[in-house]
Protein backbone atom coordinates (compact mmCIF):
# COMPACT_ATOMS: atom_id res chain seq x y z
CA UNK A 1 17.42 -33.74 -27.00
CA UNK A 2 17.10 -30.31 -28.61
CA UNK A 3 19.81 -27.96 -27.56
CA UNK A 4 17.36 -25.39 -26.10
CA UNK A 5 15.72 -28.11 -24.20
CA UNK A 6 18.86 -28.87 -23.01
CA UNK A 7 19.77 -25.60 -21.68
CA UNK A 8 15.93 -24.82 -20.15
CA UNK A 9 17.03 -28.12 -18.03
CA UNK A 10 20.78 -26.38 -17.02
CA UNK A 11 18.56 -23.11 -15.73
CA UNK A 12 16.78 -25.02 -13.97
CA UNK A 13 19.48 -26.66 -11.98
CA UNK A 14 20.59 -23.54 -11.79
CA UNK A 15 18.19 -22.04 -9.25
CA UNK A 16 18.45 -25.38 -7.35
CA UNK A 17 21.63 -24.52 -6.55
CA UNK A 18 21.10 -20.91 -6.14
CA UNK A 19 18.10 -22.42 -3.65
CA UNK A 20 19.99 -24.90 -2.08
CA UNK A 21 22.66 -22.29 -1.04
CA UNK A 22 20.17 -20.92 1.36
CA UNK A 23 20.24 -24.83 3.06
CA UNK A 24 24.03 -25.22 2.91
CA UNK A 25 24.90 -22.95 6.39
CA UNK A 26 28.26 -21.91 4.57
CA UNK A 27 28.00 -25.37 3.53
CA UNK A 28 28.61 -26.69 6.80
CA UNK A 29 25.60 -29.02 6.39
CA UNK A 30 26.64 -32.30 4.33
CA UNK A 31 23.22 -32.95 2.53
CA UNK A 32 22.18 -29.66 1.43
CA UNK A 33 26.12 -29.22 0.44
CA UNK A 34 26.11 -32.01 -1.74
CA UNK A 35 23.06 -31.37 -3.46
CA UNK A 36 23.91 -28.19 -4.22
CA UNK A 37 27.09 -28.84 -5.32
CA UNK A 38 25.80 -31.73 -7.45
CA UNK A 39 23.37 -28.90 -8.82
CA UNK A 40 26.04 -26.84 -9.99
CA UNK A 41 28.01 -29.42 -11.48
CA UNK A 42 25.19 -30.45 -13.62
CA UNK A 43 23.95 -27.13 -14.47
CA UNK A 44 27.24 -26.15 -15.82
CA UNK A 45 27.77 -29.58 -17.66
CA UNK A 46 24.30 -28.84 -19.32
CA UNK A 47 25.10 -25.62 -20.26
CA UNK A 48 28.92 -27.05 -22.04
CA UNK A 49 26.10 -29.49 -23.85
CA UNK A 50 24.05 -26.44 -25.42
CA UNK A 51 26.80 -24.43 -26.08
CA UNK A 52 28.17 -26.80 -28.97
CA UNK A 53 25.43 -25.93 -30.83
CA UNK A 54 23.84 -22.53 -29.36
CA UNK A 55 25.62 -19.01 -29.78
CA UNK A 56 27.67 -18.86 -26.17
CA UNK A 57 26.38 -15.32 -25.26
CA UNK A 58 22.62 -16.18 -25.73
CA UNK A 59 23.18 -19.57 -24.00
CA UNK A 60 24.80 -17.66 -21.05
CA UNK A 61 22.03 -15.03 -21.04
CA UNK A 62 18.97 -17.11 -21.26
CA UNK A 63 20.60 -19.55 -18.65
CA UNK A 64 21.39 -17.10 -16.02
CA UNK A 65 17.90 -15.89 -17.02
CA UNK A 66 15.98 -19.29 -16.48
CA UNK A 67 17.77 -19.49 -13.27
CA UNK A 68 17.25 -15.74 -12.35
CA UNK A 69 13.48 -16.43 -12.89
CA UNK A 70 13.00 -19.43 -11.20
CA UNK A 71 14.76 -18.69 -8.26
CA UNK A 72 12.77 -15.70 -7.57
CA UNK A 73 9.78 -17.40 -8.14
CA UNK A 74 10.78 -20.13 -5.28
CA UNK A 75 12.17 -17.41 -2.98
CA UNK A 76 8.47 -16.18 -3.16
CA UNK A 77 7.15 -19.60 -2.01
CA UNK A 78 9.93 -20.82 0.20
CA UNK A 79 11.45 -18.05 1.81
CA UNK A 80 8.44 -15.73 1.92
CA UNK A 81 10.02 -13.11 -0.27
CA UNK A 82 7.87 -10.22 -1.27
CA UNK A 83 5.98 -9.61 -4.48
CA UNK A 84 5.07 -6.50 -5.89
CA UNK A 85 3.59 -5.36 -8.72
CA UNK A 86 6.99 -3.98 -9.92
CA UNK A 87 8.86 -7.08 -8.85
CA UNK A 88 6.47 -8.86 -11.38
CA UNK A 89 6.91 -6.70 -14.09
CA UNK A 90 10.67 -7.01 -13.68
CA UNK A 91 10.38 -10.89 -13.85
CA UNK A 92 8.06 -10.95 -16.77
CA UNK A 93 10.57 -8.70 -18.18
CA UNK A 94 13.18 -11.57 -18.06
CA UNK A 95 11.07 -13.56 -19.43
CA UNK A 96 10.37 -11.60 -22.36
CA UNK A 97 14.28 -10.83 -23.00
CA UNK A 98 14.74 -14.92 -22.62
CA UNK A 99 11.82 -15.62 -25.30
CA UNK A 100 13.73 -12.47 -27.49
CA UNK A 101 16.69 -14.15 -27.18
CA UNK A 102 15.52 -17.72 -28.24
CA UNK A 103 13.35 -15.98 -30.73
CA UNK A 104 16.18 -13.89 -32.53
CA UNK A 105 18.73 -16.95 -31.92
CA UNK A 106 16.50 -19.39 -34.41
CA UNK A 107 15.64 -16.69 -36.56
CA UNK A 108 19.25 -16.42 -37.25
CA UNK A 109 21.17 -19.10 -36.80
């Protein structure tokens, strides 16, 4: 599996456990606990995977990015959250500094 494929998978599990956190209680509820802690364990494994063959800074950016994304995205759906016009533009933002970043990364190395 390609390294950036790799690390698209770790944000992802990323904003599961950023989700899940809203399901722990302080993590005083076991199932919700566990899967977020599972989450995280396997988002930062991932992440070690990519690294060994991805620039560490971009990894870390575009990771916390996927997860930034996503998360917001689900808070709109499962939470209710509010969306704006601005609050868009600010996401798609992301998303154009993640593509930058992947774009750039190839380009040069």
């Amino acid at each position: 599996m390609s390294a950036w494929l790799v690390l698209f998978v770790a944000g992802l599990f990323e904003a599961v456990w950023a989700i899940g956190l809203a399901y722990t209680d302080g993590f005083t509820e076991p199932a919700p606990s566990a899967v977020t802690l599972a989450a995280m364990a396997v988002s930062v494994y991932l992440l070690s995977q990519a690294v060994q063959e991805l620039p560490v800074g971009t990894a870390y950016a575009v990771w916390t990015g996927i997860g930034a994304v996503s998360t917001a995205i689900l808070g709109v759906y499962l939470f209710d959250e509010s969306v704006s016009l601005l609050r868009v533009a600010c996401i798609g933002l992301v998303v154009v500094g993640i593509a930058g970043l992947q774009v750039t990364s190839s380009a040069h190395g």
